[in-house]
C-alpha atoms as a PDB file:
ATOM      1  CA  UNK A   1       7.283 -29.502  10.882  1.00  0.00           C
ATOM      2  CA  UNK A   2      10.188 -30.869   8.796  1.00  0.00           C
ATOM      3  CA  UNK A   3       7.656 -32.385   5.942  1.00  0.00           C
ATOM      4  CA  UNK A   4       5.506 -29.318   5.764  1.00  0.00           C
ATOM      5  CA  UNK A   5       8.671 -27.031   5.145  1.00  0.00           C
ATOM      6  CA  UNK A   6       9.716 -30.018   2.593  1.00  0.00           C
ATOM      7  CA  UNK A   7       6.152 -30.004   0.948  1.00  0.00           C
ATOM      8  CA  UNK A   8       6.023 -26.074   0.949  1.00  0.00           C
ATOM      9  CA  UNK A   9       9.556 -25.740  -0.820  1.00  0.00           C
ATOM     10  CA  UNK A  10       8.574 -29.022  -3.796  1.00  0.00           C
ATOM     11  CA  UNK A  11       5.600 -26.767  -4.058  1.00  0.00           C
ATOM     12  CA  UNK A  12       7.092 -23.072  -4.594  1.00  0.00           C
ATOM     13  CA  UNK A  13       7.825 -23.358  -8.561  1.00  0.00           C
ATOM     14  CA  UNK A  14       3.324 -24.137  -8.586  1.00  0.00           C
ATOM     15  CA  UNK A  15       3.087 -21.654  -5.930  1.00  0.00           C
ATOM     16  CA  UNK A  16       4.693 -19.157  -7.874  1.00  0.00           C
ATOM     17  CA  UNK A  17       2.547 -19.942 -11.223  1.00  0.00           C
ATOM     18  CA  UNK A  18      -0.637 -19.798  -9.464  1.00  0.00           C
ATOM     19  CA  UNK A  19       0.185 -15.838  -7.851  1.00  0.00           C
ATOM     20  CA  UNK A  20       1.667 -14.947 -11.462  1.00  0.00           C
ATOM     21  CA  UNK A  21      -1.746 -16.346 -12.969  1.00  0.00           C
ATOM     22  CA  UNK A  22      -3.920 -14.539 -10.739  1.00  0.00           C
ATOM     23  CA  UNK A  23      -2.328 -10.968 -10.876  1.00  0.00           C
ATOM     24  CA  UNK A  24      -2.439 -11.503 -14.756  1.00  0.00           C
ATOM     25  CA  UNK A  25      -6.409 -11.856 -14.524  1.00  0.00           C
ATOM     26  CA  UNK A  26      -6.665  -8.568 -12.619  1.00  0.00           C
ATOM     27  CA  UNK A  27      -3.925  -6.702 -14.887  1.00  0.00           C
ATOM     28  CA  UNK A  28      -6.591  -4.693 -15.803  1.00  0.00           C
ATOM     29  CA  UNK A  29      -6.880  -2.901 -12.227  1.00  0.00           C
ATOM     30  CA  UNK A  30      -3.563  -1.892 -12.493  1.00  0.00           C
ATOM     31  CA  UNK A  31      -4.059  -0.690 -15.814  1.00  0.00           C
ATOM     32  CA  UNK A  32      -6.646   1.409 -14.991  1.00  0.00           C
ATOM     33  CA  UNK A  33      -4.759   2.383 -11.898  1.00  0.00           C
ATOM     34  CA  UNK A  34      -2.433   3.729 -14.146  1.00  0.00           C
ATOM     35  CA  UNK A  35      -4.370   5.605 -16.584  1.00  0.00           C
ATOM     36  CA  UNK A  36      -6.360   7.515 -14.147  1.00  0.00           C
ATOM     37  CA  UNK A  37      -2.428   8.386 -12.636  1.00  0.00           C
ATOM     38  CA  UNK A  38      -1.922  10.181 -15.806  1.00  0.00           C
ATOM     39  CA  UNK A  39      -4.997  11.751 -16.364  1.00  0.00           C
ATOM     40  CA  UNK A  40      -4.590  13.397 -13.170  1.00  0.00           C
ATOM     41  CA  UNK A  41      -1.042  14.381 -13.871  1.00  0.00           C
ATOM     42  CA  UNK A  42      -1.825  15.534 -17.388  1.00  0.00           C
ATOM     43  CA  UNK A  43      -4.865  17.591 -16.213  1.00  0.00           C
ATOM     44  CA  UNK A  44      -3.160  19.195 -13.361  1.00  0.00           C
ATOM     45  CA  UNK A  45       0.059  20.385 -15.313  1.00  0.00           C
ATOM     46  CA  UNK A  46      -2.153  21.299 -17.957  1.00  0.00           C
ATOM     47  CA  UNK A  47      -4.726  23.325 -15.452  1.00  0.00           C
ATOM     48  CA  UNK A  48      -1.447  25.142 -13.891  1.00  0.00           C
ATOM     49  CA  UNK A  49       0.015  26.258 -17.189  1.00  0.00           C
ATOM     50  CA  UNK A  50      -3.423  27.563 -18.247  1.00  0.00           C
ATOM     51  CA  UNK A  51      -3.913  29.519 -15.340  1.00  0.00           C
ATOM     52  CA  UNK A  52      -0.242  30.512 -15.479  1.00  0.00           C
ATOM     53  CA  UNK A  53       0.079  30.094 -11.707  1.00  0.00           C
ATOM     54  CA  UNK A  54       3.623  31.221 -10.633  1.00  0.00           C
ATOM     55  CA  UNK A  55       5.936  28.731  -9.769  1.00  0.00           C
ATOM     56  CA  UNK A  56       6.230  28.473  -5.480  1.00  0.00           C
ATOM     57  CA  UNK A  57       2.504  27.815  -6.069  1.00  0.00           C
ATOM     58  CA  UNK A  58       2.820  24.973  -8.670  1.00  0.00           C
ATOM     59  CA  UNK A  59       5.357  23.222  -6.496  1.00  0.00           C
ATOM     60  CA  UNK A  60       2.977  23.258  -3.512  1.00  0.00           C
ATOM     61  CA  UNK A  61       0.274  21.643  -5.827  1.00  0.00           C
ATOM     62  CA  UNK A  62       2.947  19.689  -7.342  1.00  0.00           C
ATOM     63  CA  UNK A  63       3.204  17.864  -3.642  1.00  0.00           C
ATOM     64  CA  UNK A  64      -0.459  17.729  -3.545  1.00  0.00           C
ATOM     65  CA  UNK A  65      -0.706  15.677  -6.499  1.00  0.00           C
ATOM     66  CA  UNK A  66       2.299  13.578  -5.540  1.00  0.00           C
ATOM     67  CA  UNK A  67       0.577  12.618  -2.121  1.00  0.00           C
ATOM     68  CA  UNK A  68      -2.611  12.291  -3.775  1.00  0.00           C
ATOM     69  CA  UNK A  69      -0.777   9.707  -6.317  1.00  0.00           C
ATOM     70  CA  UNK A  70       0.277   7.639  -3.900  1.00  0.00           C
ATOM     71  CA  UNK A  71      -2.679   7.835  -1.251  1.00  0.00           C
ATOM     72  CA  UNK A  72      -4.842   6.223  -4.458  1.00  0.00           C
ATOM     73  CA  UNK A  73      -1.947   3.211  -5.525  1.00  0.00           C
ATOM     74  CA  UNK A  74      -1.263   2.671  -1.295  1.00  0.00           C
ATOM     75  CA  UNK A  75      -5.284   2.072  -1.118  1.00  0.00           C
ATOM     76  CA  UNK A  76      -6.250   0.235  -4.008  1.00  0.00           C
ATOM     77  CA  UNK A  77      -3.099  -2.046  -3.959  1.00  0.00           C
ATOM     78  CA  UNK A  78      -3.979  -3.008  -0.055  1.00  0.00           C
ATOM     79  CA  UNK A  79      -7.369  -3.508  -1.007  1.00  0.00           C
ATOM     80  CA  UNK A  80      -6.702  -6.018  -3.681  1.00  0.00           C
ATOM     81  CA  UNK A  81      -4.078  -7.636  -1.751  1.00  0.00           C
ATOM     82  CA  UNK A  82      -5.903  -8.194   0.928  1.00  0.00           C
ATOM     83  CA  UNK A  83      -9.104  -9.372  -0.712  1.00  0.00           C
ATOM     84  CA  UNK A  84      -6.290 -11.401  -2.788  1.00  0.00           C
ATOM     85  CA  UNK A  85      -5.331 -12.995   0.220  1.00  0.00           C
ATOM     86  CA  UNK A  86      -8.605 -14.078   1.532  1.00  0.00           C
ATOM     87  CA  UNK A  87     -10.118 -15.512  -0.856  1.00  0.00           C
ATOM     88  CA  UNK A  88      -6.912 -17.748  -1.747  1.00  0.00           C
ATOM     89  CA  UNK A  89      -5.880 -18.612   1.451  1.00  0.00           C
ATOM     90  CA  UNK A  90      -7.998 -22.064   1.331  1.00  0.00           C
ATOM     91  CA  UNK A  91      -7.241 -22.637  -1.728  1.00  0.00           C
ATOM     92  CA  UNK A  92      -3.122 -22.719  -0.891  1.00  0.00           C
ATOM     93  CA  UNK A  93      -3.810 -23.861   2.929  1.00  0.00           C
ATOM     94  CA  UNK A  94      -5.518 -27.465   1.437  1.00  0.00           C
ATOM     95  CA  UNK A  95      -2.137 -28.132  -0.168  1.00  0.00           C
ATOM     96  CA  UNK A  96       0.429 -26.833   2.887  1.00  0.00           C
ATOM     97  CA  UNK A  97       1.244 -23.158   1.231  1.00  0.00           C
ATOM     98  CA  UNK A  98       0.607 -19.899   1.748  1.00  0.00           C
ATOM     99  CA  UNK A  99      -1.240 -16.982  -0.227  1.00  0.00           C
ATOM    100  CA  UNK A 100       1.781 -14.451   0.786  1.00  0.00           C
ATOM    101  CA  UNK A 101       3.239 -15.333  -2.488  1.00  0.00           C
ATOM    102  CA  UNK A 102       0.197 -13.802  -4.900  1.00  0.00           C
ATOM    103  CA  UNK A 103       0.353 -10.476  -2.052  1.00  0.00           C
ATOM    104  CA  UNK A 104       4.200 -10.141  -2.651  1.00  0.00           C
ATOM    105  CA  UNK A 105       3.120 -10.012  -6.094  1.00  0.00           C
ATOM    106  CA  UNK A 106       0.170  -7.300  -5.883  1.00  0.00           C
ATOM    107  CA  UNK A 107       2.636  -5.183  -3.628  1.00  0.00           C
ATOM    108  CA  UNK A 108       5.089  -5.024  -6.327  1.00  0.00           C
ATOM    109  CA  UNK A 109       2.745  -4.595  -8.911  1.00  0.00           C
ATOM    110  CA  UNK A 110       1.586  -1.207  -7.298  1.00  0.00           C
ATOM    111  CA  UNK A 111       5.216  -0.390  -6.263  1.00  0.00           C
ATOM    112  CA  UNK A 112       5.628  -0.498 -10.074  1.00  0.00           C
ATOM    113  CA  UNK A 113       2.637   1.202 -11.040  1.00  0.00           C
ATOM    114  CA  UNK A 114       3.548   4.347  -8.302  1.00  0.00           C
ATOM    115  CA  UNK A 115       7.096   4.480  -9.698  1.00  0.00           C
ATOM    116  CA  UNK A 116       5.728   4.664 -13.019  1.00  0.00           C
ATOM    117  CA  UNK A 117       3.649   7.567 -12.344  1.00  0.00           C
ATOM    118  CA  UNK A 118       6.251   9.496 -10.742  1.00  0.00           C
ATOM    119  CA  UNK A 119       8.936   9.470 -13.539  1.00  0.00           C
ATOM    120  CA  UNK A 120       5.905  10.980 -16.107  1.00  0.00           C
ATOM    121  CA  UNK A 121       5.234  13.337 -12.997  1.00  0.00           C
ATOM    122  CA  UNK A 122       8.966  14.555 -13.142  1.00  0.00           C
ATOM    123  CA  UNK A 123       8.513  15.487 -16.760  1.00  0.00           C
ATOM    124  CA  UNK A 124       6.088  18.237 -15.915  1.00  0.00           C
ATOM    125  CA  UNK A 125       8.325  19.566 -12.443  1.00  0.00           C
ATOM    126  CA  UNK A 126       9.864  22.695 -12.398  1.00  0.00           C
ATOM    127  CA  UNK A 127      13.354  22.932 -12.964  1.00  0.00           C
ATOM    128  CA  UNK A 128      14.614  24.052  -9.782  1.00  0.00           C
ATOM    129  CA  UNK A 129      12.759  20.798  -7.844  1.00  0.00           C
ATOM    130  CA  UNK A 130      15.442  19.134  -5.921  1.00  0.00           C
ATOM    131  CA  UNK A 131      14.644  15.515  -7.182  1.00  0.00           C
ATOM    132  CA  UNK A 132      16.087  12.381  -5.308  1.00  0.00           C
ATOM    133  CA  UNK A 133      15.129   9.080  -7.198  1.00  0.00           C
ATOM    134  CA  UNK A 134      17.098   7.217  -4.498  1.00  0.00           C
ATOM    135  CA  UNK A 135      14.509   8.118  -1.599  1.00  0.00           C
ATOM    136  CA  UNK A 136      11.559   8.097  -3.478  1.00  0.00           C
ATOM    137  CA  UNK A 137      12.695   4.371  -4.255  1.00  0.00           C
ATOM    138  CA  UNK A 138      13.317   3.328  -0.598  1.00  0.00           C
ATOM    139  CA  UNK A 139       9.885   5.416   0.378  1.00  0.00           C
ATOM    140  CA  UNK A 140       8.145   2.982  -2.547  1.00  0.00           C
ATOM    141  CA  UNK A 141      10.287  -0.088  -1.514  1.00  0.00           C
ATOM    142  CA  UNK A 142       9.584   0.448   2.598  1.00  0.00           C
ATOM    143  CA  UNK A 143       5.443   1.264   1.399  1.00  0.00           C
ATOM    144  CA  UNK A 144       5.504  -1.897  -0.878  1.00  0.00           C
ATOM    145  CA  UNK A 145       6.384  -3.796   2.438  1.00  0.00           C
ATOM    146  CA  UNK A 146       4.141  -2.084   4.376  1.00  0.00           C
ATOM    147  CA  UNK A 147       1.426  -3.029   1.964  1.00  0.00           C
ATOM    148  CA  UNK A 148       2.109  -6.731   2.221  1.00  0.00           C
ATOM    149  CA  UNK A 149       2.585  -6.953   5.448  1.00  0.00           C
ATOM    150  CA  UNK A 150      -0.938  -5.035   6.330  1.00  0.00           C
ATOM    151  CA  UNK A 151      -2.921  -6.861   3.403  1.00  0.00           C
ATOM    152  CA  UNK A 152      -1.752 -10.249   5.455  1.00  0.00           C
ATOM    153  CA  UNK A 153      -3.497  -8.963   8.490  1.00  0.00           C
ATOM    154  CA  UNK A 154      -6.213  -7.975   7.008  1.00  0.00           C
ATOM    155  CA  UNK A 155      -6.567 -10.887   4.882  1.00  0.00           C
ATOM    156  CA  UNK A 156      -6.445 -12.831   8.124  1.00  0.00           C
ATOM    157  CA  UNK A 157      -9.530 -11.008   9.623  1.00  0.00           C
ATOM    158  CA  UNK A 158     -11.213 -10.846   7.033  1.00  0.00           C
ATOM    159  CA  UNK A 159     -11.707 -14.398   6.623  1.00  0.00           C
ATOM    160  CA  UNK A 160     -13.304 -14.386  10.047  1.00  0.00           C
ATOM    161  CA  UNK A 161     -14.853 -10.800  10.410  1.00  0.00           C
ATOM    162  CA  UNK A 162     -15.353  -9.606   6.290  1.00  0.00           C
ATOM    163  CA  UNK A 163     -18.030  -7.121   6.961  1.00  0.00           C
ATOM    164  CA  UNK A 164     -16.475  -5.768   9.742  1.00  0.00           C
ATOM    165  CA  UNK A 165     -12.860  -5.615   8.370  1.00  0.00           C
ATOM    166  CA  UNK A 166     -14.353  -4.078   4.900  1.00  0.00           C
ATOM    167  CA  UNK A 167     -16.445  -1.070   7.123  1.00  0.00           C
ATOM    168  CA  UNK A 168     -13.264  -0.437   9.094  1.00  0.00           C
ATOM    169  CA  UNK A 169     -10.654  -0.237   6.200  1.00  0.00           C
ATOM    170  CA  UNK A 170     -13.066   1.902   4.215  1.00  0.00           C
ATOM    171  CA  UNK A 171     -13.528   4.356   6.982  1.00  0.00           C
ATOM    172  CA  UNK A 172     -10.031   4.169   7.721  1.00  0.00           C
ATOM    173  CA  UNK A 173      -9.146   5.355   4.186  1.00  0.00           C
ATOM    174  CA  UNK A 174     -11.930   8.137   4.278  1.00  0.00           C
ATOM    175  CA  UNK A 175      -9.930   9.748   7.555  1.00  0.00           C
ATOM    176  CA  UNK A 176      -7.038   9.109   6.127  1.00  0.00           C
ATOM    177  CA  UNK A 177      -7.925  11.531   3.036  1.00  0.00           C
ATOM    178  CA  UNK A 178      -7.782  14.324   6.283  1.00  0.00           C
ATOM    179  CA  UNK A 179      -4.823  13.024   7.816  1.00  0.00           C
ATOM    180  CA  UNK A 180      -2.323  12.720   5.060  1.00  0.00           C
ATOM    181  CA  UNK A 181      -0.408  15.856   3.262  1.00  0.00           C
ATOM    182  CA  UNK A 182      -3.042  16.010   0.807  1.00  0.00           C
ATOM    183  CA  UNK A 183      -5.608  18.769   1.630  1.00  0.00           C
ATOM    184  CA  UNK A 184      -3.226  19.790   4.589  1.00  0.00           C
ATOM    185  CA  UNK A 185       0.373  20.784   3.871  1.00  0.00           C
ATOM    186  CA  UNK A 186       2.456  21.264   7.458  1.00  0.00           C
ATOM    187  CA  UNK A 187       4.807  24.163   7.473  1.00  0.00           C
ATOM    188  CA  UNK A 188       8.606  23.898   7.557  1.00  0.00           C
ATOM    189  CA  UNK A 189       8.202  24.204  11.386  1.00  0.00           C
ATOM    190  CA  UNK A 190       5.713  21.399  12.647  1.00  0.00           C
ATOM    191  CA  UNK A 191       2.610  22.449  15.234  1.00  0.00           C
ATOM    192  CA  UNK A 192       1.297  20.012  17.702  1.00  0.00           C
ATOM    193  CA  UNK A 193      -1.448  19.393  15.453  1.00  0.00           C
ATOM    194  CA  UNK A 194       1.527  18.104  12.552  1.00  0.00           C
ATOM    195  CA  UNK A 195       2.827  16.223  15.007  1.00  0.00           C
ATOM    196  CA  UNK A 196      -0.248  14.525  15.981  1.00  0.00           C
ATOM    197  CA  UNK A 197      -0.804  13.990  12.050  1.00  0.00           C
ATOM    198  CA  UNK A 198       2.540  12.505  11.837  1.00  0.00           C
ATOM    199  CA  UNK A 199       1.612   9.498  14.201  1.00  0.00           C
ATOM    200  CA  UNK A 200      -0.859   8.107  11.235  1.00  0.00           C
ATOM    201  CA  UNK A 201       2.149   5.691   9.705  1.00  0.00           C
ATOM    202  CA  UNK A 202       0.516   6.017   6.242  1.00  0.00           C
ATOM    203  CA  UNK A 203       1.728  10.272   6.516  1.00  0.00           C
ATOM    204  CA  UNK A 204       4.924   8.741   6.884  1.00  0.00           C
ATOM    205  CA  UNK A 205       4.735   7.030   3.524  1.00  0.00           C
ATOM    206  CA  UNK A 206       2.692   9.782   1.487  1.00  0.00           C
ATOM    207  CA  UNK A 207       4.773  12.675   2.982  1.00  0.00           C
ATOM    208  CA  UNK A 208       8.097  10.860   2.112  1.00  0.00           C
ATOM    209  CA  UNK A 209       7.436   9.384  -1.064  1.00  0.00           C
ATOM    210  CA  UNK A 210       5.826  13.444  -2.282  1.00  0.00           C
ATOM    211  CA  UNK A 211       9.052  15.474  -0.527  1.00  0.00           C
ATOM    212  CA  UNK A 212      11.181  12.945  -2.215  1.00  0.00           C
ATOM    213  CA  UNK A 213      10.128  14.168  -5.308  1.00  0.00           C
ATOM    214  CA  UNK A 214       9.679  17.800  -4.638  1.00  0.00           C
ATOM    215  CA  UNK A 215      12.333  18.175  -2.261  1.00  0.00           C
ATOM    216  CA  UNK A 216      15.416  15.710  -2.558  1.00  0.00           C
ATOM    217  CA  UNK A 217      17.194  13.488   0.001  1.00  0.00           C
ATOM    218  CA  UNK A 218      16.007  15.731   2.835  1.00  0.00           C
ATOM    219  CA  UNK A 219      13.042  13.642   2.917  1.00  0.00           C
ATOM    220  CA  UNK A 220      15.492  11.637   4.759  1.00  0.00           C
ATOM    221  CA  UNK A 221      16.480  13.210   7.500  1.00  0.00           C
ATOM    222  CA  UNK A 222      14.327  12.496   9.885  1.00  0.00           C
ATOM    223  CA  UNK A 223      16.083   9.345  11.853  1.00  0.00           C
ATOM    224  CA  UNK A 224      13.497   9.326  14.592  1.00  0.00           C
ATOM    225  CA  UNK A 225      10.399   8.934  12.127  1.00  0.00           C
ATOM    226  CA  UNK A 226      12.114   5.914  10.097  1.00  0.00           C
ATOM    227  CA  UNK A 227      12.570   4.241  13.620  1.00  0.00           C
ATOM    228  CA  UNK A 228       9.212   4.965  14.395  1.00  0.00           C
ATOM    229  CA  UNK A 229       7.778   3.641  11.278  1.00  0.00           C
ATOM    230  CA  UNK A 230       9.828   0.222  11.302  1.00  0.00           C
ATOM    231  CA  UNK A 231       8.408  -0.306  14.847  1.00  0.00           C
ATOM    232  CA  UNK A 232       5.222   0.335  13.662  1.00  0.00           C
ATOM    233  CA  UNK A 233       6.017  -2.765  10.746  1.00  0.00           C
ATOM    234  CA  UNK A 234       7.035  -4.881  13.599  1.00  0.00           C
ATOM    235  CA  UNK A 235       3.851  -4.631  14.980  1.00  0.00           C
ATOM    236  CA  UNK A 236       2.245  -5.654  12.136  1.00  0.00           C
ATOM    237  CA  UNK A 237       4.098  -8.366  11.717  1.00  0.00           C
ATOM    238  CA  UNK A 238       3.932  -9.400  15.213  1.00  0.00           C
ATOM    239  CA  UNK A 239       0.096  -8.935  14.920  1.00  0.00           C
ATOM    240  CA  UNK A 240      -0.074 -11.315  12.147  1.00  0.00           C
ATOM    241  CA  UNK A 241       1.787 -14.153  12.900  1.00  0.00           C
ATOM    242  CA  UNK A 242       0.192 -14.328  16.461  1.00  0.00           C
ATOM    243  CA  UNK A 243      -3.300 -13.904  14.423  1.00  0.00           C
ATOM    244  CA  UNK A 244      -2.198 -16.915  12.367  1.00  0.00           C
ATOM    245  CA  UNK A 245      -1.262 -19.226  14.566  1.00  0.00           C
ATOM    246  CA  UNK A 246      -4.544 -18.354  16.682  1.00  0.00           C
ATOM    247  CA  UNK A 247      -6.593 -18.786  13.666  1.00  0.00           C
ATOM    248  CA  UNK A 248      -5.491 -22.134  12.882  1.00  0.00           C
ATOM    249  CA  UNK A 249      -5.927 -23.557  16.261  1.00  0.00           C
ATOM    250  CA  UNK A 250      -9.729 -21.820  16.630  1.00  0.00           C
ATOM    251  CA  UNK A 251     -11.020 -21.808  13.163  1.00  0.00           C
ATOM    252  CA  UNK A 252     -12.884 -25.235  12.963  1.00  0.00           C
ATOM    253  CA  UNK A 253     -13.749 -24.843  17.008  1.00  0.00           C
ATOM    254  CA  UNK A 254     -15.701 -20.910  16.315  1.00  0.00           C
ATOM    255  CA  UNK A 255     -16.094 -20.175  12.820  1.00  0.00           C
ATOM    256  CA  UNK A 256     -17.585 -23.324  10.444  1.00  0.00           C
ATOM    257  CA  UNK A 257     -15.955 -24.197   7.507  1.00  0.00           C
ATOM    258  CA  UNK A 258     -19.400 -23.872   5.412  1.00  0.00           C
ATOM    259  CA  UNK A 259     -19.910 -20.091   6.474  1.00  0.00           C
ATOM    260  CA  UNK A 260     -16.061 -19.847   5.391  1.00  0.00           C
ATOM    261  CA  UNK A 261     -17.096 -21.137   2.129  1.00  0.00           C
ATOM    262  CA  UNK A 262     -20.526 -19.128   1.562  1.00  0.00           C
ATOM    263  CA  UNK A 263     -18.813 -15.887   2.028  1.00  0.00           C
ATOM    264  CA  UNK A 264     -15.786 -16.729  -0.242  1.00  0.00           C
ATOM    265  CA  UNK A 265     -18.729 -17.564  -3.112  1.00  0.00           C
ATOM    266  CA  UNK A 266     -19.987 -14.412  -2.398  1.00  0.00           C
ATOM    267  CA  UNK A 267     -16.675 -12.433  -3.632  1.00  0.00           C
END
């Protein structure tokens, strides 16, 4: 136990040069990530002014387009980070690491592209929107951990189950689109039906990180829902390091190394 934390720490600096090398070859996902961002915010502001659409109206579609902005960066980061963290994990495993290091990386890299497009969103807000930059940073900060921590899990099962876990995240996402303040935006006074919406952890993410920006630090308010939310991360992360550990004690026993291999070629 003592060597492999010895081995693992000599091997951090490599570690380290390896993630940064392999978010560099995918910059351009990000890139694009952040182009279509502003295209989107650019074509919206410039759709409202045209249609001179009085102001309470613009600031509802104004949290539209923030929740929509984030429900894009939240998906494709996870997606990449995941599929990151598959398809590297034997590659770091034959030398003692782990592939967490290039999904820390992918996390922040979206973090950065979300924050990004909110400050050129700002630009085009009314002036009466209550901004807070403070909790739309801790919503992006808390959602950047969220990502890593469910693109480990997934990276996990997907090693194992790829068809399966790629069908289930993909459908996941397509509810999601109904189940997040997107299409639906809950009144000031919740119905059961808001409060059944606010059990989908990602609303808690979307919903903060858009009434941050349209409505201030009140997106902050509600103590029950950030409790909520971080036991929701602890199951994650509870999820995935039982996962782990059951993986490497199983893998060679129910799932051969050769099939590993084919379906890593495939990607």
């Amino acid at each position: 136990m003592i060597d492999n934390w010895i081995i693992y720490i000599k091997n951090i600096p490599r570690l380290c040069q390896y993630s940064i090398k392999r978010l560099l070859e995918s910059w351009k996902g990000f890139a694009l990530l952040l182009l279509t961002g502003i295209i989107m915010i650019l074509a919206s502001a410039g759709w409202m002014k045209m249609m001179a659409i009085e102001e309470l109206v613009r600031i509802r579609w104004y949290y539209r387009l923030a929740s929509a902005l984030y429900f894009i960066v939240f998906t494709y980061t996870t997606y990449k980070a995941f599929k990151d963290y598959k398809n590297d994990y034997w590659v770091t495993k034959s030398f003692s690491l782990s592939p967490i290091v290039t999904t820390i990386l992918n996390g922040l890299a979206g973090t950065l592209v979300g924050f990004l497009l909110f400050l050129i969103l700002i630009i085009f807000l009314p002036l009466n929107i209550e901004l807070s930059v403070w909790a739309l940073i801790f919503y992006l900060l808390i959602g950047c951990l969220n990502i890593i921590l469910i693109a480990e899990l997934l990276g996990l099962l997907s090693i194992m189950y790829q068809k399966l876990v790629m069908k289930i995240y993909w459908i996941g996402v397509l509810l999601s689109c109904f189940m997040v303040p997107i299409l639906y935006i809950p009144k000031t006074t919740l119905s059961i039906f808001g409060h059944i919406l606010m059990l989908n952890p990602l609303y808690y993410l979307v919903d903060g990180v858009s009434t941050s920006v349209i409505f201030g630090i009140t997106s902050l308010s509600n103590l029950p829902y950030h409790i909520y939310f971080i036991l929701f991360l602890v199951l994650i992360f509870t999820l995935s390091y039982w996962y782990h550990r059951h993986m490497a004690q199983t893998k060679y026993q129910h799932y051969p190394m050769t099939k590993i291999n084919n379906e890593n070629n495939k990607d």
